[in-house]
PDB file of N, CA and C in Angstrom:
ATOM      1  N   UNK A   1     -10.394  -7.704  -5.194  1.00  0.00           N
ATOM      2  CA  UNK A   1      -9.579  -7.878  -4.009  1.00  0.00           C
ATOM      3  C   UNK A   1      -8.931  -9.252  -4.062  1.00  0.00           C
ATOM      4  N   UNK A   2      -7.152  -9.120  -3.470  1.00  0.00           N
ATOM      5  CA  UNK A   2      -7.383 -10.404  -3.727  1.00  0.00           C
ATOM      6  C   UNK A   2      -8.119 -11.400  -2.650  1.00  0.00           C
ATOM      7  N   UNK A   3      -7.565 -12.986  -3.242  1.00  0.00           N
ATOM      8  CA  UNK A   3      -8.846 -13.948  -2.756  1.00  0.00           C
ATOM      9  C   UNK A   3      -7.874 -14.535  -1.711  1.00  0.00           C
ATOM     10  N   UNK A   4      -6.767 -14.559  -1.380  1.00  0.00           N
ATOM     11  CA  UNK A   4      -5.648 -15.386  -0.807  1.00  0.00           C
ATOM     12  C   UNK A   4      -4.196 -16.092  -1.401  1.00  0.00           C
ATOM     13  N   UNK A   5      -4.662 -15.706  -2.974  1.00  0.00           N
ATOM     14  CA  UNK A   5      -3.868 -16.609  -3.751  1.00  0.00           C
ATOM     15  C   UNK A   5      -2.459 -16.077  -3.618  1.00  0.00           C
ATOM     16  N   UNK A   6      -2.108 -14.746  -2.368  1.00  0.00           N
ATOM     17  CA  UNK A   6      -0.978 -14.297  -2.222  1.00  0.00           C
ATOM     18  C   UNK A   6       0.144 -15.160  -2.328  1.00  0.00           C
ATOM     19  N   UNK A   7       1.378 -14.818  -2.912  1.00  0.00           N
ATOM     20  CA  UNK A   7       3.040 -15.322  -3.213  1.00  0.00           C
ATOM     21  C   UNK A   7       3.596 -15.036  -2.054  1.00  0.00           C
ATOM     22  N   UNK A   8       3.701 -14.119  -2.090  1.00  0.00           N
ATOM     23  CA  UNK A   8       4.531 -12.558  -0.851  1.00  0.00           C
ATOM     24  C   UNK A   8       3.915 -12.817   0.317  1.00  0.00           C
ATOM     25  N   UNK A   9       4.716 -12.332   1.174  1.00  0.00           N
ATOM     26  CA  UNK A   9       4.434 -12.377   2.386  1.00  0.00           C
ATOM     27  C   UNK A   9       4.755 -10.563   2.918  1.00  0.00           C
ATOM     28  N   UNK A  10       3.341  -9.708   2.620  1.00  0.00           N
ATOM     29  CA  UNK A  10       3.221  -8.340   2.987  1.00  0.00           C
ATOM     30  C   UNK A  10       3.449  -7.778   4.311  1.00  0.00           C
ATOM     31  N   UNK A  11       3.666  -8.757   5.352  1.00  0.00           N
ATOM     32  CA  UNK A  11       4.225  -8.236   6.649  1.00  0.00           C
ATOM     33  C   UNK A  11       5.721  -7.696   6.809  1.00  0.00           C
ATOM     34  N   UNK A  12       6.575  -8.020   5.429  1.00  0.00           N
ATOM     35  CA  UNK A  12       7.579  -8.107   5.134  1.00  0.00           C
ATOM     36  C   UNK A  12       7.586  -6.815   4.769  1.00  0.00           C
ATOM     37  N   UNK A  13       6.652  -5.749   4.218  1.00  0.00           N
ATOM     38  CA  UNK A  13       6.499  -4.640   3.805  1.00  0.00           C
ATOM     39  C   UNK A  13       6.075  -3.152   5.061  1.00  0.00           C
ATOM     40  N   UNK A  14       7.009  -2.280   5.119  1.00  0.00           N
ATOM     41  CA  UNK A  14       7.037  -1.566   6.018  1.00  0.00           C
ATOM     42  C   UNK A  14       6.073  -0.498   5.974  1.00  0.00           C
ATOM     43  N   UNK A  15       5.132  -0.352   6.740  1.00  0.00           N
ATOM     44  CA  UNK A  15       3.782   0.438   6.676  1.00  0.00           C
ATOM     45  C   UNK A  15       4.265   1.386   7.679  1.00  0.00           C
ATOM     46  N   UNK A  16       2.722   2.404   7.524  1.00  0.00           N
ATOM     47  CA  UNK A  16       1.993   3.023   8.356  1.00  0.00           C
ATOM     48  C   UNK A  16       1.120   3.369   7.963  1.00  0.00           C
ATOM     49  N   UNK A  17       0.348   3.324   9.709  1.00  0.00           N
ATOM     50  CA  UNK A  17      -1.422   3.271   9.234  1.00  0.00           C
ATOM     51  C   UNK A  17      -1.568   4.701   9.295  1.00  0.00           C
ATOM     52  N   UNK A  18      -2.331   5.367   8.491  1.00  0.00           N
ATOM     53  CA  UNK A  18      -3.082   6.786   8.005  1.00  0.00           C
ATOM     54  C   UNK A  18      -4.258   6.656   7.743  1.00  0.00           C
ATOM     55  N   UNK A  19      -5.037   6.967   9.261  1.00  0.00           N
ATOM     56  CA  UNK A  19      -6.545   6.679   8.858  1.00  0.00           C
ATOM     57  C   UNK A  19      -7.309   5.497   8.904  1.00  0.00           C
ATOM     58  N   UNK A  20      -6.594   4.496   9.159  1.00  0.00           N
ATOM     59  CA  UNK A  20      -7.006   3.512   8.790  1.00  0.00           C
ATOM     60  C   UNK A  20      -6.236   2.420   7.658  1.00  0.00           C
ATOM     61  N   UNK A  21      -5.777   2.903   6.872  1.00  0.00           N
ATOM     62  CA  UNK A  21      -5.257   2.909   5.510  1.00  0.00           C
ATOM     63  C   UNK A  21      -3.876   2.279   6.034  1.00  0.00           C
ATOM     64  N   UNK A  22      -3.362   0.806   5.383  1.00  0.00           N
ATOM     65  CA  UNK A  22      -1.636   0.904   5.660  1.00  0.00           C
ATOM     66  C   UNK A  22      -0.521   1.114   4.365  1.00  0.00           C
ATOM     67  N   UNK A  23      -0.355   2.561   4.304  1.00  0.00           N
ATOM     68  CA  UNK A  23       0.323   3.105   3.609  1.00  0.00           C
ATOM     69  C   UNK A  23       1.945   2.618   3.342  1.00  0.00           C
ATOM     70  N   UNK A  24       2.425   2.253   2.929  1.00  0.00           N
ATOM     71  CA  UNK A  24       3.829   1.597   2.601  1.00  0.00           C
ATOM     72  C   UNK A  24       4.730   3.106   2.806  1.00  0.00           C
ATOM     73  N   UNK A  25       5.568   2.522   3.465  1.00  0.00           N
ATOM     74  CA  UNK A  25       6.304   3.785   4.164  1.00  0.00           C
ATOM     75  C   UNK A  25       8.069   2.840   3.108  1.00  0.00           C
ATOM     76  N   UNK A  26       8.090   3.787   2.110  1.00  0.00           N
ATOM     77  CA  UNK A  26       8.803   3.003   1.225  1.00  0.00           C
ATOM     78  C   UNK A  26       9.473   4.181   0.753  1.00  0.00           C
ATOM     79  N   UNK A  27      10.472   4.275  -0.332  1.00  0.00           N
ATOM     80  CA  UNK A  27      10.454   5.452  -1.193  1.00  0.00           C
ATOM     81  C   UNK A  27      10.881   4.802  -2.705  1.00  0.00           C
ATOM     82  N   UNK A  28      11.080   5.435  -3.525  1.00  0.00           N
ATOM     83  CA  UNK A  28      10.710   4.745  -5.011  1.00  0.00           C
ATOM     84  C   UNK A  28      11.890   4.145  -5.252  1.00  0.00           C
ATOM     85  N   UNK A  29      12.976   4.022  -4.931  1.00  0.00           N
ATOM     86  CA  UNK A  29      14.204   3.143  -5.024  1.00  0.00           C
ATOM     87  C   UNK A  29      13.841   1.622  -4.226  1.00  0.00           C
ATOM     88  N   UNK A  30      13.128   1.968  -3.248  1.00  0.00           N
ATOM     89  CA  UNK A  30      13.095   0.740  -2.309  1.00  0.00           C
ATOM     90  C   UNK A  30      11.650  -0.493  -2.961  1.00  0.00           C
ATOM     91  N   UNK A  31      10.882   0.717  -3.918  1.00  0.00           N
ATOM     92  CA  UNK A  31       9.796   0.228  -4.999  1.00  0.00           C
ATOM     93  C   UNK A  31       9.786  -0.792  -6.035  1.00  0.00           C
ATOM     94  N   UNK A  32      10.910   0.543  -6.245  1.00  0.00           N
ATOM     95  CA  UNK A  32      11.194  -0.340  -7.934  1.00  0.00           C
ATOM     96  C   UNK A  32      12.359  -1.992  -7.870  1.00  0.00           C
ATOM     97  N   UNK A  33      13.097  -1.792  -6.533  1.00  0.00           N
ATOM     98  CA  UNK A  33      13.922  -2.648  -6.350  1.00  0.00           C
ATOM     99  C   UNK A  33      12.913  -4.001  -6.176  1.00  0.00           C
ATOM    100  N   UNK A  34      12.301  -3.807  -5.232  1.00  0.00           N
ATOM    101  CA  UNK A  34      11.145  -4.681  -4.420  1.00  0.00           C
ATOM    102  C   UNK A  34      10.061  -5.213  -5.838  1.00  0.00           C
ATOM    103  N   UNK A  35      10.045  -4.278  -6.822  1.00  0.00           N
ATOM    104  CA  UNK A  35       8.964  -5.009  -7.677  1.00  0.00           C
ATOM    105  C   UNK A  35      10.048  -5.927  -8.393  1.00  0.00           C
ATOM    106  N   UNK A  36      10.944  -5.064  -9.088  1.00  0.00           N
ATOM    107  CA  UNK A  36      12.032  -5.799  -9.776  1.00  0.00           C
ATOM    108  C   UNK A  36      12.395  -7.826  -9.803  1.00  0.00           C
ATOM    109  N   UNK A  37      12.592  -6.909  -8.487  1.00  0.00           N
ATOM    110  CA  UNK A  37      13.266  -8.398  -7.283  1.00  0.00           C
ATOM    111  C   UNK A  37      11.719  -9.808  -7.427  1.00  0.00           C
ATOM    112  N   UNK A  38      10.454  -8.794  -7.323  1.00  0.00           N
ATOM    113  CA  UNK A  38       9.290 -10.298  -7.034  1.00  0.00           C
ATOM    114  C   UNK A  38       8.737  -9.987  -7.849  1.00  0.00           C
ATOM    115  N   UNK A  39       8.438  -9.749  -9.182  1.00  0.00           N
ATOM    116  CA  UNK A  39       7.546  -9.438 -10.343  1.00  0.00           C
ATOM    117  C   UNK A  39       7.096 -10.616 -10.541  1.00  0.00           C
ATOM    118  N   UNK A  40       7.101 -11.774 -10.724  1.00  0.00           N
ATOM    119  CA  UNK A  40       6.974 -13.024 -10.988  1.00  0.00           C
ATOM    120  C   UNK A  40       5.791 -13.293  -9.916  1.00  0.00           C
ATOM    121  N   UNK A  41       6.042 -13.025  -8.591  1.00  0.00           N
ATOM    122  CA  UNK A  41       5.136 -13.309  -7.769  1.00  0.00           C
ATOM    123  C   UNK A  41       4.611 -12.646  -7.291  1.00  0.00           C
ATOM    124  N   UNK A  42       4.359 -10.988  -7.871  1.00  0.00           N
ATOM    125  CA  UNK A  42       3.358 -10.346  -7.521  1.00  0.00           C
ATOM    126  C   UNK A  42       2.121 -10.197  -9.106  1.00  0.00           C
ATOM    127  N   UNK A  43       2.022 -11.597  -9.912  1.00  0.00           N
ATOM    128  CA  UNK A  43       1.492 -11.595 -11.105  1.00  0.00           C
ATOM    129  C   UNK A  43      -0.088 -12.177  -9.990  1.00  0.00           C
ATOM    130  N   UNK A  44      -1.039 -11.474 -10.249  1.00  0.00           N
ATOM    131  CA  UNK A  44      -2.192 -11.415  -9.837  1.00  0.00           C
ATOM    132  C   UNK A  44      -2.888 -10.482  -8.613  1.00  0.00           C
ATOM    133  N   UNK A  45      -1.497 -10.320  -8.220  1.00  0.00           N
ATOM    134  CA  UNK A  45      -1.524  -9.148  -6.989  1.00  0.00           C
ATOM    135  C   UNK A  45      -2.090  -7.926  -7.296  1.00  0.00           C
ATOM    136  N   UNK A  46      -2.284  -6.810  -6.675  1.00  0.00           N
ATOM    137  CA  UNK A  46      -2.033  -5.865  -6.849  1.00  0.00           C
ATOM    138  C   UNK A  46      -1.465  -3.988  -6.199  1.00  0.00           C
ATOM    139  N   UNK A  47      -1.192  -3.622  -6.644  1.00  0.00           N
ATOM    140  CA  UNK A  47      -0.499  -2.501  -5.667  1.00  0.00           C
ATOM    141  C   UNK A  47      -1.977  -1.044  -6.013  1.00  0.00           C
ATOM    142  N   UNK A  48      -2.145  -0.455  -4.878  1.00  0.00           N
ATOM    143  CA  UNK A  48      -3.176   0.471  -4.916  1.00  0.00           C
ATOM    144  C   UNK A  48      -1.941   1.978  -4.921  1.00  0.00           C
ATOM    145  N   UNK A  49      -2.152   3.230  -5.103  1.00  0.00           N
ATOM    146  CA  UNK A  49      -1.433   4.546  -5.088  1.00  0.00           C
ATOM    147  C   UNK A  49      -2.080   5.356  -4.473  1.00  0.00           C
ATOM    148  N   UNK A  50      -1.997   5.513  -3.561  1.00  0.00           N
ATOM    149  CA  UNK A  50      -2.826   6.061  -2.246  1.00  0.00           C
ATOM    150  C   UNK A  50      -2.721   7.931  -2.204  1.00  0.00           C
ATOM    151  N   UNK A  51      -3.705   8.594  -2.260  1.00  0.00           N
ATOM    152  CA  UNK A  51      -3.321  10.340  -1.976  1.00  0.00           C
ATOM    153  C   UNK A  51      -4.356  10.741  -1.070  1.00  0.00           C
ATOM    154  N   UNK A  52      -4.333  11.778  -0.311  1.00  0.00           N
ATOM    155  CA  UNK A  52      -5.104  12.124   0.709  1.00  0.00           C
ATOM    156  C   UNK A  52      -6.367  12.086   0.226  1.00  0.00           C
ATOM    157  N   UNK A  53      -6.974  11.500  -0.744  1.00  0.00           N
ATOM    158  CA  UNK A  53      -8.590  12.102  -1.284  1.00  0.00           C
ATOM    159  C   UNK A  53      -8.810  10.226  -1.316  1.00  0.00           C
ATOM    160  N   UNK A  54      -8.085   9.488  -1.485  1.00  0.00           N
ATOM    161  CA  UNK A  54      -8.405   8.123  -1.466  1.00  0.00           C
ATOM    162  C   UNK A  54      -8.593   7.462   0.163  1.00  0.00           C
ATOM    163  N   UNK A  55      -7.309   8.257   0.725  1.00  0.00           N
ATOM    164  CA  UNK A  55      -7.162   7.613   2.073  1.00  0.00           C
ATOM    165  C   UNK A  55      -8.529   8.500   3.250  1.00  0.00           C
ATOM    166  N   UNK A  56      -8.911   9.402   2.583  1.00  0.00           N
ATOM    167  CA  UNK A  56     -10.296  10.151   3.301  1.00  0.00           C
ATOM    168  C   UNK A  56     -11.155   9.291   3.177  1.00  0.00           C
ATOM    169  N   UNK A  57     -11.678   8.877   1.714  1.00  0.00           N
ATOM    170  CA  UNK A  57     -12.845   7.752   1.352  1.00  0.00           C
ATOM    171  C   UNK A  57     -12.462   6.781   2.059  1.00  0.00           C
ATOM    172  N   UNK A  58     -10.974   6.309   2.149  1.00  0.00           N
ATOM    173  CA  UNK A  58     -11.073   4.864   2.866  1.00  0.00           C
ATOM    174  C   UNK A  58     -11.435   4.912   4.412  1.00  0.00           C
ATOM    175  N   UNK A  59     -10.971   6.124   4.760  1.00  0.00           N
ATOM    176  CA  UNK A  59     -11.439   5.932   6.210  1.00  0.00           C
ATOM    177  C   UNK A  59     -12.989   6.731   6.343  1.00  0.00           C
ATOM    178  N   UNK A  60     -13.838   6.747   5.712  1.00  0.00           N
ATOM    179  CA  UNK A  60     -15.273   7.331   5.623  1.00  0.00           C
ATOM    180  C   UNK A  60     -15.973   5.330   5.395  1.00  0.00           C
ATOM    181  N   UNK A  61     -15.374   5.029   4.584  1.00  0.00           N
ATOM    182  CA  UNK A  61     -15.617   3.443   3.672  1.00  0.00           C
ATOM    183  C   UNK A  61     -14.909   2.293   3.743  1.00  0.00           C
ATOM    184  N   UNK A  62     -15.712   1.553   4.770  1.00  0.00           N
ATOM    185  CA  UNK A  62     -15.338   0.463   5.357  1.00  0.00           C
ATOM    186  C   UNK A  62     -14.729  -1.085   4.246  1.00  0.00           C
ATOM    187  N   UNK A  63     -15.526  -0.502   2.908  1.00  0.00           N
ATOM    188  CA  UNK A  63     -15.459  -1.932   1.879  1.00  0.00           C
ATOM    189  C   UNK A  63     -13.904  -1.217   1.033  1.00  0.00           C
ATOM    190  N   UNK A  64     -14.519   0.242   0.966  1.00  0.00           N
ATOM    191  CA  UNK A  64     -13.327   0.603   0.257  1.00  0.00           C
ATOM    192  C   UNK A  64     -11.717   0.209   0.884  1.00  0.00           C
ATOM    193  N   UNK A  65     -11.946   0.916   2.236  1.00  0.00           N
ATOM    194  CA  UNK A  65     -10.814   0.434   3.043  1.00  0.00           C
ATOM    195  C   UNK A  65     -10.438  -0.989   2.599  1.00  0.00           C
ATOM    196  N   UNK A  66     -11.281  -2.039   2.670  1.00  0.00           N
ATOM    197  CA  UNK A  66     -10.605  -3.601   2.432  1.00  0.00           C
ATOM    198  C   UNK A  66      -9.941  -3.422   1.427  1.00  0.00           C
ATOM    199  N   UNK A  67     -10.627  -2.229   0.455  1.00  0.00           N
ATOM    200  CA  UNK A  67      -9.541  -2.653  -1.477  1.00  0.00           C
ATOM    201  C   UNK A  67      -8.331  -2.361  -1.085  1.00  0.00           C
ATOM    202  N   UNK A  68      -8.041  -0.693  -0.087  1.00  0.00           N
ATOM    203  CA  UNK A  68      -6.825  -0.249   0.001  1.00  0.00           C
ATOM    204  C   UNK A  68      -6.334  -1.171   1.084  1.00  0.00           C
ATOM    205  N   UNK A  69      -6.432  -1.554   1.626  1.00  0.00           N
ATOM    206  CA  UNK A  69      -5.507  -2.444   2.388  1.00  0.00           C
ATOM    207  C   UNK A  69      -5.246  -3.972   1.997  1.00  0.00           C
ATOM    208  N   UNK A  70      -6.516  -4.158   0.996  1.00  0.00           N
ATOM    209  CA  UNK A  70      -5.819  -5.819   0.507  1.00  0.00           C
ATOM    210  C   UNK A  70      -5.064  -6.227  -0.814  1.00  0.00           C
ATOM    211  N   UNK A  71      -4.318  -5.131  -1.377  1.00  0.00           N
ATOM    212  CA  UNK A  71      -3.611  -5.277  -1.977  1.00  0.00           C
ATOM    213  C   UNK A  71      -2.368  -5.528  -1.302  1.00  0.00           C
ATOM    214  N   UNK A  72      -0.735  -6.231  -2.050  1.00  0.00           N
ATOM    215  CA  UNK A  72       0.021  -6.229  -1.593  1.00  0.00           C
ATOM    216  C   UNK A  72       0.500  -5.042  -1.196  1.00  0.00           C
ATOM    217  N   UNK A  73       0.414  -3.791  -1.546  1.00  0.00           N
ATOM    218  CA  UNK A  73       0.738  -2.593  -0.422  1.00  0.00           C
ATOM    219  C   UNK A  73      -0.370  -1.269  -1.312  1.00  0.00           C
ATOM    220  N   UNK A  74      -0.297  -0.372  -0.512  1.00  0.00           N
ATOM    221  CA  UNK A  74      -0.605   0.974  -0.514  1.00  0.00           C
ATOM    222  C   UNK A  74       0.307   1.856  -0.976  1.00  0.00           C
ATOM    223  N   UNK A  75       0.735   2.763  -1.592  1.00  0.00           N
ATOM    224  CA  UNK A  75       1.687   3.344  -2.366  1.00  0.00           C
ATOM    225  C   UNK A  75       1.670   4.792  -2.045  1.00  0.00           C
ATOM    226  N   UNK A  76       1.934   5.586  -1.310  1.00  0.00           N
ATOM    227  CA  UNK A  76       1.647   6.944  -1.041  1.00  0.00           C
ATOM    228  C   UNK A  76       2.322   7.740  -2.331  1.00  0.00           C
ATOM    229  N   UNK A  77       1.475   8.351  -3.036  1.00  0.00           N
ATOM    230  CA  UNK A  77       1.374   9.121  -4.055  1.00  0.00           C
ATOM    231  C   UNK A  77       1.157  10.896  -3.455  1.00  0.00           C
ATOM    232  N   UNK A  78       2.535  11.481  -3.533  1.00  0.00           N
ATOM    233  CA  UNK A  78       2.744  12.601  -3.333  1.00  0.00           C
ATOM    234  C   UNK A  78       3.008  12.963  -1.890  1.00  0.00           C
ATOM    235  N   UNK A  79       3.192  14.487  -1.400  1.00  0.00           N
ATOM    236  CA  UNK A  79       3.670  14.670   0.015  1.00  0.00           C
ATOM    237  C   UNK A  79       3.117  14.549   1.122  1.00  0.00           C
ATOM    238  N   UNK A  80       2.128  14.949   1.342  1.00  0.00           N
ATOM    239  CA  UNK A  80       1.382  14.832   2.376  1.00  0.00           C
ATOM    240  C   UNK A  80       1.563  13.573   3.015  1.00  0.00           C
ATOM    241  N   UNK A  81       1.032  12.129   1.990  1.00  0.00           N
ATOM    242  CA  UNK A  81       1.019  10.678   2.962  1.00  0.00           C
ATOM    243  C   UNK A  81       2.298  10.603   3.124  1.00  0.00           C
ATOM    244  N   UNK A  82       3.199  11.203   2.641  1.00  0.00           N
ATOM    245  CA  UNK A  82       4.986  10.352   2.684  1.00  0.00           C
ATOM    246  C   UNK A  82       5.400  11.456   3.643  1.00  0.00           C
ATOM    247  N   UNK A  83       4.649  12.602   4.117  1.00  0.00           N
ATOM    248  CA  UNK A  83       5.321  13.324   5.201  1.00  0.00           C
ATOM    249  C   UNK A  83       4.779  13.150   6.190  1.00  0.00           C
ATOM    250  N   UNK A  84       3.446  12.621   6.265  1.00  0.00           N
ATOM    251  CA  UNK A  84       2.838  11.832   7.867  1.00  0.00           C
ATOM    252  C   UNK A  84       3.835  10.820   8.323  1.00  0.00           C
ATOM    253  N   UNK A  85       3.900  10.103   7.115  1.00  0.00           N
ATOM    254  CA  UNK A  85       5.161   8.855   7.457  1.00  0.00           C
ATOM    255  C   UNK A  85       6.752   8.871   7.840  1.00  0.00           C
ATOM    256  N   UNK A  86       7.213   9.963   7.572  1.00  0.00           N
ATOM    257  CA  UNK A  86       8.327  10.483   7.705  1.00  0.00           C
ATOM    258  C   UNK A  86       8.414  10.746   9.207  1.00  0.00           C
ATOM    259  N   UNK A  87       7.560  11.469   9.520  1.00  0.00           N
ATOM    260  CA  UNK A  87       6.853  12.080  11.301  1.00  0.00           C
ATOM    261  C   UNK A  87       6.610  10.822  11.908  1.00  0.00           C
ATOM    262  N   UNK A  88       5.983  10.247  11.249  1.00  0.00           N
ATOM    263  CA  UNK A  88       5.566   8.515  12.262  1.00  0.00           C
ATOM    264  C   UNK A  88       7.126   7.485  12.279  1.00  0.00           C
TER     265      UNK A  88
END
């Protein structure tokens, strides 16, 4: 997890919470631009890829939850999390 040594400033990154979980309400143009753009300063960071079987454990798992949420974002991997978010 990280320790603080954050670059980025992740409030800057557009969520929603699922479960507990803050899922990056993003789509892969707005991804790849965003890594593109701060690669340099997301070197120690890291990004988690979130699917309904991760975001279940995280909200069952309080430590797990910290991994998925203390990365610089959550990544919704496939439809389900990106169609809760779509609705939210």
């Amino acid at each position: 997890m990280n320790t603080g040594s954050r670059v980025l400033d992740k409030t800057k990154i557009p969520v929603c919470q699922i479960m507990g979980v803050n899922i990056a309400a993003i789509n892969m143009t707005w991804l790849l631009n965003y890594t593109k753009q701060n690669i340099n300063a997301l070197s120690g960071d890291y990004m988690c890829v979130s699917n309904v079987h991760t975001t279940v454990t995280a909200f069952e798992n309080p430590e797990y939850r910290a991994v998925q949420n203390g990365g610089i974002m959550a990544i919704p991997d496939g439809g389900p999390l990106s169609s809760v978010g779509r609705k939210r």
